[in-house]
C-alpha atoms as a PDB file:
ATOM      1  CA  UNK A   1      -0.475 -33.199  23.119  1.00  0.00           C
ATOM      2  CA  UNK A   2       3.422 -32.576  22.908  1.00  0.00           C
ATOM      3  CA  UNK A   3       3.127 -34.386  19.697  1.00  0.00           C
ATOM      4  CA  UNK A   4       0.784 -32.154  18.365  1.00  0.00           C
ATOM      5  CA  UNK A   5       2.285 -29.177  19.366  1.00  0.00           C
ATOM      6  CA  UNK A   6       5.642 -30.197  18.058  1.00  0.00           C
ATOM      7  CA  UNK A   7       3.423 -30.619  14.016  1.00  0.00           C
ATOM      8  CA  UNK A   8       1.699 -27.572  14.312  1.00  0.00           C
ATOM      9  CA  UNK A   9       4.903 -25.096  15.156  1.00  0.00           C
ATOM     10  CA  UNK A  10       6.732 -25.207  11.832  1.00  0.00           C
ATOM     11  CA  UNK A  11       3.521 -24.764   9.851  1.00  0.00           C
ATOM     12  CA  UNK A  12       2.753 -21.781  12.595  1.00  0.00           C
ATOM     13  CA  UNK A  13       5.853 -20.936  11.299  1.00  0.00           C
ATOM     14  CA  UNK A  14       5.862 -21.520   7.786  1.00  0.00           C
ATOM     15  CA  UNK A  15       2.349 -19.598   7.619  1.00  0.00           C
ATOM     16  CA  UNK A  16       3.809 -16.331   9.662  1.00  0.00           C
ATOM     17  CA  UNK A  17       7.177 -16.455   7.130  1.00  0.00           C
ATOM     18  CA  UNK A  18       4.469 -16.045   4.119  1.00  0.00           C
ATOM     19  CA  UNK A  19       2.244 -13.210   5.899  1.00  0.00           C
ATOM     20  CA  UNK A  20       5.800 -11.416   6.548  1.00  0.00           C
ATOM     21  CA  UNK A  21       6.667 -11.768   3.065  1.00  0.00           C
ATOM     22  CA  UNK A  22       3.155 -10.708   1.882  1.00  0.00           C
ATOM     23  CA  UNK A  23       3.115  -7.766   3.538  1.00  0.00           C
ATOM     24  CA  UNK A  24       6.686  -6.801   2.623  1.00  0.00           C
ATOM     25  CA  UNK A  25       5.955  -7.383  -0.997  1.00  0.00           C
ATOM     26  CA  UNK A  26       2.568  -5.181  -0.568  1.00  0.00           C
ATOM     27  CA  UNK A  27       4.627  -2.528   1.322  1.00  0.00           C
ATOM     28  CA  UNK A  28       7.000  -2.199  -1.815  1.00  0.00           C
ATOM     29  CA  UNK A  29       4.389  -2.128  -4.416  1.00  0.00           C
ATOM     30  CA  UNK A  30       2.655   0.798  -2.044  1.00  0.00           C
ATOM     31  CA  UNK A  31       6.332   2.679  -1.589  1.00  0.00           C
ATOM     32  CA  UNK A  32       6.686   2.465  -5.784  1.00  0.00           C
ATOM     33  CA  UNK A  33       3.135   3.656  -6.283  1.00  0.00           C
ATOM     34  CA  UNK A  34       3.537   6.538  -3.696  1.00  0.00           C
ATOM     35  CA  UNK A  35       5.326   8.804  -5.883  1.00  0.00           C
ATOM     36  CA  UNK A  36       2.666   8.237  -8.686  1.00  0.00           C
ATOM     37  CA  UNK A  37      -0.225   9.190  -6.289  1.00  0.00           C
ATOM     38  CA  UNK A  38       1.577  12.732  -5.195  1.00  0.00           C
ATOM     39  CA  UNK A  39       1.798  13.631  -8.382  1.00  0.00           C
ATOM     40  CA  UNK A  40      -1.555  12.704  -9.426  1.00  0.00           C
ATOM     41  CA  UNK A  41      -3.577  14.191  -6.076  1.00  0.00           C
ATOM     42  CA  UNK A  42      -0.660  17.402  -6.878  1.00  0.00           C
ATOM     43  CA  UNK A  43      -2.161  17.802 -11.220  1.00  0.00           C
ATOM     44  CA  UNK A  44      -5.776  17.366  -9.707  1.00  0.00           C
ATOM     45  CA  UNK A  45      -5.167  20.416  -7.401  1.00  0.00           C
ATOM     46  CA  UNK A  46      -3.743  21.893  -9.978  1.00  0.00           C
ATOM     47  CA  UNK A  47      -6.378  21.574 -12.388  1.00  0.00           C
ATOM     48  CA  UNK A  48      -9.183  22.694  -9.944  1.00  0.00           C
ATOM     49  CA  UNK A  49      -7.179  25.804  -8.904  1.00  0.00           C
ATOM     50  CA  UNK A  50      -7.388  26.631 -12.798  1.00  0.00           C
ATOM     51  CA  UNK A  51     -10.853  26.206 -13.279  1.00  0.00           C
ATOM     52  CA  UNK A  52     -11.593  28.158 -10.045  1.00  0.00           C
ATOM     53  CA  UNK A  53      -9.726  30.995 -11.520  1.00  0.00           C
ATOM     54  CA  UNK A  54     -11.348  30.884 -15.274  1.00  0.00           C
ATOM     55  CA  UNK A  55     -14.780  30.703 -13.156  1.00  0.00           C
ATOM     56  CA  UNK A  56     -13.842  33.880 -11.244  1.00  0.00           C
ATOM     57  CA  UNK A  57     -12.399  35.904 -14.414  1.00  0.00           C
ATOM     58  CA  UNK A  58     -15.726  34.761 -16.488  1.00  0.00           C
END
């Protein structure tokens, strides 16, 4: 049992070192894309504010 314990630890290990470094890498990928999103949600709003204001002076 010892034994087996003993093999399964460093690829436990191994495994949880490559989730980490998954989810890092997909955290900095989100943090690059975040600034891209803002300004696309902020030129949407923009855009519907203008056609709610051509609707109102038509």
């Amino acid at each position: 049992m010892a034994l087996t314990l003993q093999r399964l630890d460093p690829d436990r290990r191994r495994r949880r070192l490559q989730l980490l470094a998954e989810l890092a890498d997909a955290k900095s990928v989100r943090d690059r894309e975040r600034p891209r999103r803002v300004r696309h949600d902020r030129l949407r709003e923009l855009i519907a504010v203008r056609r709610r204001l051509a609707s109102i002076g038509s």
